[in-house]
C-alpha atoms as a PDB file:
ATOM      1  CA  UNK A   1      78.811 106.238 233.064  1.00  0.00           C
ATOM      2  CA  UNK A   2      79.639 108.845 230.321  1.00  0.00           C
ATOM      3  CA  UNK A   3      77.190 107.379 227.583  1.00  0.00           C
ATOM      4  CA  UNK A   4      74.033 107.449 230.443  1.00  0.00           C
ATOM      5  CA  UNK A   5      74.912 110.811 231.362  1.00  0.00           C
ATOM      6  CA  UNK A   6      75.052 112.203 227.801  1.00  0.00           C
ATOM      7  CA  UNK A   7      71.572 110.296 227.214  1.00  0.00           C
ATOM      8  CA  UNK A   8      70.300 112.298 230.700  1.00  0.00           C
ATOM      9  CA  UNK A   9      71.705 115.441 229.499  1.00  0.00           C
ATOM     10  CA  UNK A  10      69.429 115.318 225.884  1.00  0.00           C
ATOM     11  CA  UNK A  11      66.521 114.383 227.657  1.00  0.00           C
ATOM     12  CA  UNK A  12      66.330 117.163 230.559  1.00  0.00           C
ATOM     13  CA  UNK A  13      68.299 119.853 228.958  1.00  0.00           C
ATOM     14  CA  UNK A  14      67.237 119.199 224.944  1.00  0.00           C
ATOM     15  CA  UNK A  15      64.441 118.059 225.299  1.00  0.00           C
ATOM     16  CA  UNK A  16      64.445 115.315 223.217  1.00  0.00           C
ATOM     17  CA  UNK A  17      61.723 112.433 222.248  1.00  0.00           C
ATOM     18  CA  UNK A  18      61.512 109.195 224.191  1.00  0.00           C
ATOM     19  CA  UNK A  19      62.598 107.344 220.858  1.00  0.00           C
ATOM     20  CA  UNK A  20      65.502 109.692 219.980  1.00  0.00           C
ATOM     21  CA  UNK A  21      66.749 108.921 222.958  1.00  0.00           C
ATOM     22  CA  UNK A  22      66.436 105.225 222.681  1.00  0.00           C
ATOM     23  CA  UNK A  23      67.972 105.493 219.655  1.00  0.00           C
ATOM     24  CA  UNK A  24      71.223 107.407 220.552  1.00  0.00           C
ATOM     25  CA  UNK A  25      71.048 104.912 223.359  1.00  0.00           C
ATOM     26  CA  UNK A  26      71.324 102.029 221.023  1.00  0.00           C
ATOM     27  CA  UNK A  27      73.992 103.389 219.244  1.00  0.00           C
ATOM     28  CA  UNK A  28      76.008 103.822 221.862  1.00  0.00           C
ATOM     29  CA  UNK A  29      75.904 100.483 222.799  1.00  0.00           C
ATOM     30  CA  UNK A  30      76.336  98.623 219.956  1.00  0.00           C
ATOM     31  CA  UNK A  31      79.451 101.021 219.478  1.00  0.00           C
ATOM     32  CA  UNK A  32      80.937 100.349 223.041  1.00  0.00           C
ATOM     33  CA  UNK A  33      80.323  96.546 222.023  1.00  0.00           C
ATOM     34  CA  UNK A  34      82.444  96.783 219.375  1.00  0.00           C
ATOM     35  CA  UNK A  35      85.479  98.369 221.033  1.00  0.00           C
ATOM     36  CA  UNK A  36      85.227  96.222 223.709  1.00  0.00           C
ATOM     37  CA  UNK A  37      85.276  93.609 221.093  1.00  0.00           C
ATOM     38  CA  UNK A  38      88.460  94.632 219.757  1.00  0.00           C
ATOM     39  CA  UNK A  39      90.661  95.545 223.119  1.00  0.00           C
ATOM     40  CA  UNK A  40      88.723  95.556 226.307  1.00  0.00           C
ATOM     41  CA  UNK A  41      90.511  97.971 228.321  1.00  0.00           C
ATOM     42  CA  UNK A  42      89.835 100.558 225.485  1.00  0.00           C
ATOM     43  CA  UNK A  43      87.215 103.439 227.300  1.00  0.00           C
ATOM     44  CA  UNK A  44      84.719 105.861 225.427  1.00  0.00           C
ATOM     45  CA  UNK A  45      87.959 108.860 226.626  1.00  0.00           C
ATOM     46  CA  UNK A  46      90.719 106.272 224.682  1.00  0.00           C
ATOM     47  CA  UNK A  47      88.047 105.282 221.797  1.00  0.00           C
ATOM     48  CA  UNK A  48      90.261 107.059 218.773  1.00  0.00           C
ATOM     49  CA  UNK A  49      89.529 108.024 215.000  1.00  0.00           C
ATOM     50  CA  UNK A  50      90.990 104.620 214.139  1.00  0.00           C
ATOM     51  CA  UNK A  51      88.649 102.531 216.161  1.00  0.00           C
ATOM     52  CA  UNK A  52      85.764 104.697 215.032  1.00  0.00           C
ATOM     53  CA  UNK A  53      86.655 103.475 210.892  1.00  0.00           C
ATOM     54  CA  UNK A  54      86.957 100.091 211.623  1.00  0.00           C
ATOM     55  CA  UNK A  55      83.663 100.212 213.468  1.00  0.00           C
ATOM     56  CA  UNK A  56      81.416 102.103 210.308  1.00  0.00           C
ATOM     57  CA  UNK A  57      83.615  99.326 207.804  1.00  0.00           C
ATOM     58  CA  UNK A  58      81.894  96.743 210.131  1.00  0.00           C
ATOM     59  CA  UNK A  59      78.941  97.995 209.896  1.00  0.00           C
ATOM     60  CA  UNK A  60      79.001  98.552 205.588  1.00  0.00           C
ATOM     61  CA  UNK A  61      81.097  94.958 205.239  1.00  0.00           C
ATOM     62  CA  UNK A  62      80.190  92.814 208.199  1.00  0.00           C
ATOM     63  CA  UNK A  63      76.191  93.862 208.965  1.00  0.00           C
ATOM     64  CA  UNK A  64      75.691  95.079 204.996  1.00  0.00           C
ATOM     65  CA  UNK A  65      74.163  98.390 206.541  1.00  0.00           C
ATOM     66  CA  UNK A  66      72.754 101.325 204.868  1.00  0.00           C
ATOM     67  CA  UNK A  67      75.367 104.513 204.082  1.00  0.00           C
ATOM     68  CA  UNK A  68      72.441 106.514 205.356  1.00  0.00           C
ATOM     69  CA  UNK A  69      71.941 104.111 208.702  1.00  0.00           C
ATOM     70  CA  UNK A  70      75.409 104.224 209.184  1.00  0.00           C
ATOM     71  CA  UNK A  71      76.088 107.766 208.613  1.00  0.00           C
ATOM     72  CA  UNK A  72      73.017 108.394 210.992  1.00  0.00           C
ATOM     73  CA  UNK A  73      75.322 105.959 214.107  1.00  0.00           C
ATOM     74  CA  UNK A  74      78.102 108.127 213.184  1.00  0.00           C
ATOM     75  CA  UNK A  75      75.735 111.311 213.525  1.00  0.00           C
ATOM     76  CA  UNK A  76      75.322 110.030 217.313  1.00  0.00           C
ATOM     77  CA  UNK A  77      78.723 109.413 217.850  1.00  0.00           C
ATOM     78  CA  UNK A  78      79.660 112.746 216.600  1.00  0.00           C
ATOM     79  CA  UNK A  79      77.106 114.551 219.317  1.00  0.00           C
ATOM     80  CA  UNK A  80      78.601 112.394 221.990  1.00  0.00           C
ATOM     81  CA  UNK A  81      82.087 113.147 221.792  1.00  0.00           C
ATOM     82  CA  UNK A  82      80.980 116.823 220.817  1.00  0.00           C
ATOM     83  CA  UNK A  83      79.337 116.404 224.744  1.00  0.00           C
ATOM     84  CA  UNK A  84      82.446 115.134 226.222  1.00  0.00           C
ATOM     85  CA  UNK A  85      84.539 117.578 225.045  1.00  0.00           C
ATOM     86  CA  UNK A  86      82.511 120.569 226.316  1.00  0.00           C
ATOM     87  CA  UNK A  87      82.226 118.673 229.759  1.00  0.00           C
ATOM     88  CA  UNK A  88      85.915 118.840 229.607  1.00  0.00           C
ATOM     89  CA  UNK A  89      85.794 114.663 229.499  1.00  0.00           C
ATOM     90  CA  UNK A  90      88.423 114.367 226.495  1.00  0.00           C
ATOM     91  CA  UNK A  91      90.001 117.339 225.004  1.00  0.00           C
ATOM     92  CA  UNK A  92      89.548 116.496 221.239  1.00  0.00           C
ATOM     93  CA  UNK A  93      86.348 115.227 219.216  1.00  0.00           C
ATOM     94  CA  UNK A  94      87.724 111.886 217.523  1.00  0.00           C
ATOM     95  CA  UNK A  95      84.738 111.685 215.196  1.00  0.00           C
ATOM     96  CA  UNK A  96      85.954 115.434 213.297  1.00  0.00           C
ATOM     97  CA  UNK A  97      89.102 113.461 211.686  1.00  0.00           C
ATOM     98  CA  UNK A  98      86.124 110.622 210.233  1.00  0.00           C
ATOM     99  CA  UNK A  99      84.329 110.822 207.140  1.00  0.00           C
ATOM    100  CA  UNK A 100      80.976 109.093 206.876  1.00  0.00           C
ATOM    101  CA  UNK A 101      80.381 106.966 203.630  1.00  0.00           C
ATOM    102  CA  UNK A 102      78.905 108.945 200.794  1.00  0.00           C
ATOM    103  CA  UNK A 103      74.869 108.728 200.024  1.00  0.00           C
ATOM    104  CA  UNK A 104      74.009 105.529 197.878  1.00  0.00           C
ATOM    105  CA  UNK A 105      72.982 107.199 194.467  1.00  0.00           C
ATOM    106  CA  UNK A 106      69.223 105.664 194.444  1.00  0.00           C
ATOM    107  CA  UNK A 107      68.176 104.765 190.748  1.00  0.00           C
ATOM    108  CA  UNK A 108      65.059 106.171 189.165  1.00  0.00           C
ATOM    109  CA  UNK A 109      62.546 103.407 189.516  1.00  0.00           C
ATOM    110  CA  UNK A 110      60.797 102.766 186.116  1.00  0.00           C
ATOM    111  CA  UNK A 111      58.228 100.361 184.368  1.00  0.00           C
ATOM    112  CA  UNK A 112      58.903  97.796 182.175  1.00  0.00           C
ATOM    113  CA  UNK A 113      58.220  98.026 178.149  1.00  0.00           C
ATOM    114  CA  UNK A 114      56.107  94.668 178.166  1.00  0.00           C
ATOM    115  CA  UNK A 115      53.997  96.712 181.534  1.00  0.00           C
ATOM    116  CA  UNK A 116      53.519 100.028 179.487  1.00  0.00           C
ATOM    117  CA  UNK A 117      52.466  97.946 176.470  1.00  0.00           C
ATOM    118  CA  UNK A 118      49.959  95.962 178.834  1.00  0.00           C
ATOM    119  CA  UNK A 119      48.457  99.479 180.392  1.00  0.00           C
ATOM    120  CA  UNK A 120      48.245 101.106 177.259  1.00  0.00           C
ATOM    121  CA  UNK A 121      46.124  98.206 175.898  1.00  0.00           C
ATOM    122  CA  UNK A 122      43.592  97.974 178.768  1.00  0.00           C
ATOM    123  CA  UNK A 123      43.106 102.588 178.570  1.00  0.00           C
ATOM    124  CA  UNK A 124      42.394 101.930 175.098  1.00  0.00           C
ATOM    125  CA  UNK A 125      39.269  99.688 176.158  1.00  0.00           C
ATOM    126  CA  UNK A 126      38.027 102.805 177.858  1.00  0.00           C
ATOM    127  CA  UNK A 127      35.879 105.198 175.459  1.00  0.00           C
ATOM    128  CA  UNK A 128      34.367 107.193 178.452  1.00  0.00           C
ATOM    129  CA  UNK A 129      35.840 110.996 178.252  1.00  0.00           C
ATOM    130  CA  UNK A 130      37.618 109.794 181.863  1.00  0.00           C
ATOM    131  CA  UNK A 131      39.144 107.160 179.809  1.00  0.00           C
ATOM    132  CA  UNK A 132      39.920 109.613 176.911  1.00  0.00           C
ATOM    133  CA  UNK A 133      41.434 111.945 179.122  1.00  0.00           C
ATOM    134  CA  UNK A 134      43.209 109.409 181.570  1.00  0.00           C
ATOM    135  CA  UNK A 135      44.538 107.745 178.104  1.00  0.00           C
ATOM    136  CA  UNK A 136      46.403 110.758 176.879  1.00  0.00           C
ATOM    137  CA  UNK A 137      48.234 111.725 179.864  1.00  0.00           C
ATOM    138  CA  UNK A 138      49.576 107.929 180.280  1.00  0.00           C
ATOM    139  CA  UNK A 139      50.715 107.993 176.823  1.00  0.00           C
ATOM    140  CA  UNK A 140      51.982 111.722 176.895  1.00  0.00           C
ATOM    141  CA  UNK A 141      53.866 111.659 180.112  1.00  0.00           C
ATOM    142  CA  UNK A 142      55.472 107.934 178.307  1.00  0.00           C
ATOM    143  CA  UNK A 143      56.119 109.003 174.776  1.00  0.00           C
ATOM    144  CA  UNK A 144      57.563 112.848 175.798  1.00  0.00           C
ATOM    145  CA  UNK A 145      58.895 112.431 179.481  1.00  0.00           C
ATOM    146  CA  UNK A 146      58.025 115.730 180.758  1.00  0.00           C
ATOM    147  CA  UNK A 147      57.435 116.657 183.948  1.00  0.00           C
ATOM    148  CA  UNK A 148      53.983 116.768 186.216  1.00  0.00           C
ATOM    149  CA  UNK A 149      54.298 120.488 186.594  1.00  0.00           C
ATOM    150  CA  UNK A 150      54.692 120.982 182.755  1.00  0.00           C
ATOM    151  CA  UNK A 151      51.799 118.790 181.799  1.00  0.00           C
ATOM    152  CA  UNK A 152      49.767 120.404 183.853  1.00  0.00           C
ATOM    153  CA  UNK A 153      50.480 123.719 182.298  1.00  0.00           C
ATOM    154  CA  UNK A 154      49.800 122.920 178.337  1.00  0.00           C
ATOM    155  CA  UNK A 155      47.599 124.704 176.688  1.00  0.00           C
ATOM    156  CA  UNK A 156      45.737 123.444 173.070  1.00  0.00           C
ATOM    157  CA  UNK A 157      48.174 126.345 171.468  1.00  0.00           C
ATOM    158  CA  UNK A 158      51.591 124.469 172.332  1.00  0.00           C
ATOM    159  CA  UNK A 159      50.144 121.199 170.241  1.00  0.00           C
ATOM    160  CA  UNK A 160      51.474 121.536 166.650  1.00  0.00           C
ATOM    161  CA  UNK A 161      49.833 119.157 165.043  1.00  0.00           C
ATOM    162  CA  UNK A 162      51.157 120.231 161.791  1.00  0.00           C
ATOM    163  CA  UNK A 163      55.110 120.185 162.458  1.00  0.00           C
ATOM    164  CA  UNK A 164      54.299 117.238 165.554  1.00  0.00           C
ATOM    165  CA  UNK A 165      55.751 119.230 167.860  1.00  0.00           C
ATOM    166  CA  UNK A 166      54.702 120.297 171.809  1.00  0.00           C
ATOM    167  CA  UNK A 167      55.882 123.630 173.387  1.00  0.00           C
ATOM    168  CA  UNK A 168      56.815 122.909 176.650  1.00  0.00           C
ATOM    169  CA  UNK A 169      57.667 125.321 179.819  1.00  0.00           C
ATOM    170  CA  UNK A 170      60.273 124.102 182.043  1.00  0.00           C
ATOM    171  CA  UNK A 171      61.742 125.234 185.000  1.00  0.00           C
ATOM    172  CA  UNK A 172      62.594 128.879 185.076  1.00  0.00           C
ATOM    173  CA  UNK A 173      60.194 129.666 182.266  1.00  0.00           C
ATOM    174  CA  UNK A 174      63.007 128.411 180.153  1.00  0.00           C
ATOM    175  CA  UNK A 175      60.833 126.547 176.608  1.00  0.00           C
ATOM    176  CA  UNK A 176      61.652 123.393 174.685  1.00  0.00           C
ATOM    177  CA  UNK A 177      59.999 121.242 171.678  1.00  0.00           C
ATOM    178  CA  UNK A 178      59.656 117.719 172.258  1.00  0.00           C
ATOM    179  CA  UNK A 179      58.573 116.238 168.607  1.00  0.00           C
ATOM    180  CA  UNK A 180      55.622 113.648 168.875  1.00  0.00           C
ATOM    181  CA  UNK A 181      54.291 110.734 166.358  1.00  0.00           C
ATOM    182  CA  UNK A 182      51.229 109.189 165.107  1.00  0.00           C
ATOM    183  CA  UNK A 183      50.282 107.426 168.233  1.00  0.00           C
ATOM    184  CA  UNK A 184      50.614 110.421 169.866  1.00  0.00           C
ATOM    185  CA  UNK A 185      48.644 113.026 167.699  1.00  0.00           C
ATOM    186  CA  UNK A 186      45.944 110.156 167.426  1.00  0.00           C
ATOM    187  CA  UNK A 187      45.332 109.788 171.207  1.00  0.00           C
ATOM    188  CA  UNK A 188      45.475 113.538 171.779  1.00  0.00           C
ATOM    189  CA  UNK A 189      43.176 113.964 168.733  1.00  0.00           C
ATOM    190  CA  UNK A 190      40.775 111.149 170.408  1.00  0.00           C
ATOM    191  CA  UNK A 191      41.057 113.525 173.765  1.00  0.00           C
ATOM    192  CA  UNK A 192      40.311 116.681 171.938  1.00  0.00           C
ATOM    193  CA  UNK A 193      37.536 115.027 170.175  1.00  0.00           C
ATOM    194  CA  UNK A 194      36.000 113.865 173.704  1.00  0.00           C
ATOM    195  CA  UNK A 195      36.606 116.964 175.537  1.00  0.00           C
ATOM    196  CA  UNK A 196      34.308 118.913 172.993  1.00  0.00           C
ATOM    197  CA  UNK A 197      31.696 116.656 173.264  1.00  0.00           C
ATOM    198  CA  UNK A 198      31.458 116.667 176.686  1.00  0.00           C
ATOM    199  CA  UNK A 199      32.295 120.483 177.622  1.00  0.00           C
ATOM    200  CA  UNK A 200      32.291 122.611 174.159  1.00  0.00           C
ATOM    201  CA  UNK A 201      35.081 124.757 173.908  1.00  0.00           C
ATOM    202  CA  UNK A 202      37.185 127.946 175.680  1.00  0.00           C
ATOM    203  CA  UNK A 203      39.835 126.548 177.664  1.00  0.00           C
ATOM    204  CA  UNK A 204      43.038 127.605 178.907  1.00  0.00           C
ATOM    205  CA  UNK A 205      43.875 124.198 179.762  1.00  0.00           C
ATOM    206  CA  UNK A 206      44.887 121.175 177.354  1.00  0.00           C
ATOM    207  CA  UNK A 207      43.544 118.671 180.115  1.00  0.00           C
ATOM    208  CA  UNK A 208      40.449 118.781 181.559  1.00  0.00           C
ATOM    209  CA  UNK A 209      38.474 116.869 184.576  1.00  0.00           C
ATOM    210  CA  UNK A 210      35.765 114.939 184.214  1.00  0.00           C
ATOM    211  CA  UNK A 211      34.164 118.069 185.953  1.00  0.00           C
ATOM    212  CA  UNK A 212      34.792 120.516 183.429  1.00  0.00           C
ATOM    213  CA  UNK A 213      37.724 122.325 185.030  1.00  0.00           C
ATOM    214  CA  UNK A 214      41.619 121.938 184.851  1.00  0.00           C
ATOM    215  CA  UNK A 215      43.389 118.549 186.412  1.00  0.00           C
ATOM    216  CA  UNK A 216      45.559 119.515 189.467  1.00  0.00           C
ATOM    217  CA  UNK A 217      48.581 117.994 190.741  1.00  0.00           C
ATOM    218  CA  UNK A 218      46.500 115.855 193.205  1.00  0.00           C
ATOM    219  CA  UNK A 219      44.401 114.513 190.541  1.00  0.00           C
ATOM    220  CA  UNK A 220      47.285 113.783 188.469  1.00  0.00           C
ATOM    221  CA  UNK A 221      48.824 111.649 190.669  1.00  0.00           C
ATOM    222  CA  UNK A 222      46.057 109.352 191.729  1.00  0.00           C
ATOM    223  CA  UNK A 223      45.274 108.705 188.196  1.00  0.00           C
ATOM    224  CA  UNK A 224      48.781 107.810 187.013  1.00  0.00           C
ATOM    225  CA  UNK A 225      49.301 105.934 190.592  1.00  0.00           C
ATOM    226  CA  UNK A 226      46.351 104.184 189.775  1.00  0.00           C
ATOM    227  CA  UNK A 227      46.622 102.880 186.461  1.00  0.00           C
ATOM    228  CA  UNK A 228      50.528 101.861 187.325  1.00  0.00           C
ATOM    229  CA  UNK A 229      49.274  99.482 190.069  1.00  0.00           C
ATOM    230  CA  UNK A 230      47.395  97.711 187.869  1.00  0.00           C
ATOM    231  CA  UNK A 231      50.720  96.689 185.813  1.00  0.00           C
ATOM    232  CA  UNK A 232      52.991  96.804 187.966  1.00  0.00           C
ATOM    233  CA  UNK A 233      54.843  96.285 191.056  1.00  0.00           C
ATOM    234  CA  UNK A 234      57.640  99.048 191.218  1.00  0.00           C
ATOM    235  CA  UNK A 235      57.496 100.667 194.479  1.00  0.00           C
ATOM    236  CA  UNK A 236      57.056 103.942 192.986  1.00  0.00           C
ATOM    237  CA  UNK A 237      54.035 104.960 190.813  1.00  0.00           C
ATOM    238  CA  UNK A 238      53.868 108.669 190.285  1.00  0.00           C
ATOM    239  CA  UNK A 239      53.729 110.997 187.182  1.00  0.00           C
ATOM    240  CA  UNK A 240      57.520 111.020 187.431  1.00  0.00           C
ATOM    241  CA  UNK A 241      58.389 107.284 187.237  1.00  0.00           C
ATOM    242  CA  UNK A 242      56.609 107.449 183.319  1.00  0.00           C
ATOM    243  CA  UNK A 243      59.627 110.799 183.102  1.00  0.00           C
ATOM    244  CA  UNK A 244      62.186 107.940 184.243  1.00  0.00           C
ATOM    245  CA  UNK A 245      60.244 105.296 181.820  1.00  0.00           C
ATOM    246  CA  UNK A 246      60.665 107.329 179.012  1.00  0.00           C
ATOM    247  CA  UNK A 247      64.425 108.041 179.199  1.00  0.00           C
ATOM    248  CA  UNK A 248      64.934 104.282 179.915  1.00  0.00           C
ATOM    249  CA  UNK A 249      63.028 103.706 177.022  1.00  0.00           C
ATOM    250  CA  UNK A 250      65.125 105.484 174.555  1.00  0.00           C
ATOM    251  CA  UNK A 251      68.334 105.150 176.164  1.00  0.00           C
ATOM    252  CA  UNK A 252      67.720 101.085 175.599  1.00  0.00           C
ATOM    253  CA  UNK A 253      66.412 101.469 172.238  1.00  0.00           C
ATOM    254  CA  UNK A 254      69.271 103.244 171.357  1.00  0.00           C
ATOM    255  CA  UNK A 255      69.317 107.166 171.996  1.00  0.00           C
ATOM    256  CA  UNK A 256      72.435 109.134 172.833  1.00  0.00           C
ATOM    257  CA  UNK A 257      72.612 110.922 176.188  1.00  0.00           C
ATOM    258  CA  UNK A 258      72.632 114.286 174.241  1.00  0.00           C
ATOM    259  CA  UNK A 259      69.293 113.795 172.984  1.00  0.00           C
ATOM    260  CA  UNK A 260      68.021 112.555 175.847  1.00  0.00           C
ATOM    261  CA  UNK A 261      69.202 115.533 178.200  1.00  0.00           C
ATOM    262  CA  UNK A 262      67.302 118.213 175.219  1.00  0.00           C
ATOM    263  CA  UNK A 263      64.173 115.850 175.541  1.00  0.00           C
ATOM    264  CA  UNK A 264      63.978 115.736 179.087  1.00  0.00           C
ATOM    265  CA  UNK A 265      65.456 119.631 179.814  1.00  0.00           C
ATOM    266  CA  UNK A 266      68.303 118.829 182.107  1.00  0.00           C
ATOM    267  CA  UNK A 267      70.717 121.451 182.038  1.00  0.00           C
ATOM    268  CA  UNK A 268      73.973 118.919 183.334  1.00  0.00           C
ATOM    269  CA  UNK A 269      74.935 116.029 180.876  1.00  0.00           C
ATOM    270  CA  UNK A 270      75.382 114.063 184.676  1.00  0.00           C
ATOM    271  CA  UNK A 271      71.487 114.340 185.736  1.00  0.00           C
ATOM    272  CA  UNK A 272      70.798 112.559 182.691  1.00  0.00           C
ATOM    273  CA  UNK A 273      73.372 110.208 183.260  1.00  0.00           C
ATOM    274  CA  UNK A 274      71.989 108.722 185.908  1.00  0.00           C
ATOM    275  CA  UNK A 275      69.459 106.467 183.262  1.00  0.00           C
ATOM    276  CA  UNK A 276      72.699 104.727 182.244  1.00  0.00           C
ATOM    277  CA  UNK A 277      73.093 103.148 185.019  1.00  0.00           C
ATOM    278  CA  UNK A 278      69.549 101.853 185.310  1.00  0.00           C
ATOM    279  CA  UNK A 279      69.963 100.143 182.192  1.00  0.00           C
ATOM    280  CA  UNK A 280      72.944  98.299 183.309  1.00  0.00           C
ATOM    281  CA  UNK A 281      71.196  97.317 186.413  1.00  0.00           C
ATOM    282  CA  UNK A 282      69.262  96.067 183.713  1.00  0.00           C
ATOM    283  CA  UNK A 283      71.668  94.382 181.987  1.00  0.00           C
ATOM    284  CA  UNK A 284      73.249  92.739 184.542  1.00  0.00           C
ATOM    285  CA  UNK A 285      69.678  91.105 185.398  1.00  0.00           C
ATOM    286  CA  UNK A 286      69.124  89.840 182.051  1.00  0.00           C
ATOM    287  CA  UNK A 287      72.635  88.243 182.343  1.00  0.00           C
ATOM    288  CA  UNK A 288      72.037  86.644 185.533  1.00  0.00           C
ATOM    289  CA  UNK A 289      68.580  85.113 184.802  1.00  0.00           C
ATOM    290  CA  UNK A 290      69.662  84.008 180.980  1.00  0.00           C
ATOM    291  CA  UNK A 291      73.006  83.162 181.046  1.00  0.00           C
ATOM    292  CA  UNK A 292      73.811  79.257 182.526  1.00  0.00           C
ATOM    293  CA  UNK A 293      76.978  80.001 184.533  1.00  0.00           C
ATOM    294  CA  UNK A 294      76.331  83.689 185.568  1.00  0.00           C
END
C-alpha cells in the first residue's frame, strides 16, 4: 500500500525516529478513515483538495483539535502526497491548493490583583536582606512592567528618586522613563538601606545577591517562580508573567493602550493590544460566574 511504503521510505532512506514514524503512521490512518467514511471507493491517488478541508473542519469542529495539532496532520499529509508525486503515483500535490488554520493567538498568562496583594503581604514579613532584595524586584517588575533583561541591567544612577522616575534600557539600546510612587521609592529605599548594611557600597549593579555580586537571569527566575507558586496557580510563573500583570493591571484600572505601549516599550500599538483581550477573557468570566442566566 502507498501509505506503508511512504512510512518505509522515511525510515530507511530519512532516517527518521521510531516515533516520527508512528506518528505519520497515525495520521495517515485516521485520514484514510475519514475518506473512507465519506465515499469508500475514494483512494489516497483520488483523495482531492476538497476531501482534504472537510477532513481538517472535522478535526477543528467535530474532535475540537488544536490549530497547531491539526496543522501538524496536515504537515504529514503534505509530505505524503509530496512522496507520491515524485514516485510518479499522482501527478499533482492536492495538499498545495489547502491552507492550514492560522496559530491560536495564546494570551499572556497573568496573576490576579487579590494574588499580588496576598504575595506582597507575606515579602513584607521578610526583613532578611534576601527578603529585602527578593521584595523589590516582586514589586518593581509589578508596579513598572519591564522586562527580565532590563532589570537586570539597572544601575543605582537610573533611580531618580527626586523626579520618581527609572531610566530604563530596552531593546536596541533604545531608553525610556517609567515614573514610580511611594510604594515604590519606599521598598527600593528599604533595599538600598539593606544592601549597605550587608555589603557597603561600589556597585555597578542596582540588585545584588545575597552573595555580594550581581543577580543573573537564572537567579531571577527561581526567585520570582518561587514566590508566584506560593499565590498562585497560573501555569506560568516567570519574571515576564509580573510584565503581563502589570499591563493587565492598568489596562483594567483604566489606562489607555497608548500609555501602556510607552510604559512597556513596544514599538507596534498591536503587541500591546494583545492585553485587551485578556481582560475580556476576563470579563466574560466574571459574567459567567455572577450573572444568573449567563
Amino acid at each position: 500500500m502507498l501509505n506503508e511504503q511512504f512510512l518505509d521510505y522515511f525510515k530507511s532512506e530519512k532516517n527518521c525516529s521510531e516515533q516520527t514514524i508512528r506518528s505519520y503512521g497515525h495520521d495517515l490512518k485516521e485520514f484514510e478513515e475519514f475518506f473512507k467514511s465519506l465515499d469508500d471507493t475514494l483512494t489516497w491517488t483520488t483523495v482531492d483538495e476538497t476531501v482534504i478541508r472537510e477532513w481538517i473542519i472535522y478535526l477543528l469542529d467535530g474532535r475540537k483539535m488544536k490549530h497547531s495539532s491539526v496543522n501538524r496532520k496536515l504537515s504529514t499529509l503534505r509530505s505524503f502526497y509530496h512522496y507520491l508525486v515524485k514516485r510518479q503515483a499522482i501527478g499533482e500535490n492536492p495538499t498545495m491548493r489547502v491552507t492550514g488554520p492560522k496559530r491560536e493567538k495564546v494570551l499572556p498568562a497573568f496573576v490576579r490583583t487579590k494574588e499580588m496583594d496576598e504575595l506582597i503581604a507575606m515579602l513584607d514579613t521578610d526583613t532578611t536582606y534576601e527578603g529585602r532584595l527578593n521584595r523589590a524586584i516582586i514589586i518593581t517588575l509589578y508596579l513598572t512592567g519591564i522586562r527580565q533583561a532590563e532589570l537586570l541591567s539597572l544601575t543605582d544612577n537610573d533611580i531618580d528618586f527626586g523626579s520618581k522616575q527609572i531610566k530604563v534600557t530596552g531593546k536596541r539600546d533604545k531608553q525610556r522613563i517609567i515614573p514610580f510612587g511611594p510604594e515604590l521609592e519606599t521598598c527600593i529605599r528599604d533595599y538600598l538601606d539593606a544592601r549597605y548594611t550587608e555589603f557597603g557600597q561600589g556597585f555597578d549593579h542596582l540588585f545584588i545577591n545575597p552573595k555580594g555580586r550581581p543577580l543573573n537571569p537564572r537567579q531571577l527566575w527561581g526567585i520570582v517562580n518561587e514566590k508566584l507558586t506560593a499565590v498562585t496557580t497560573t501555569y506560568k510563573r516567570s519574571p515576564h508573567v509580573l510584565r503581563h500583570t502589570f499591563a493587565t493591571a492598568m489596562l483594567n484600572n483604566g489606562a489607555d493602550l497608548v500609555s501602556i505601549q510607552k510604559l512597556l516599550g513596544h514599538t507596534n500599538l498591536n503587541t500591546t493590544q494583545v492585553y485587551t483581550h485578556v481582560s475580556f477573557e476576563e470579563l466574560k468570566k466574571t459574567y459567567q460566574s455572577a450573572h444568573p442566566r449567563s
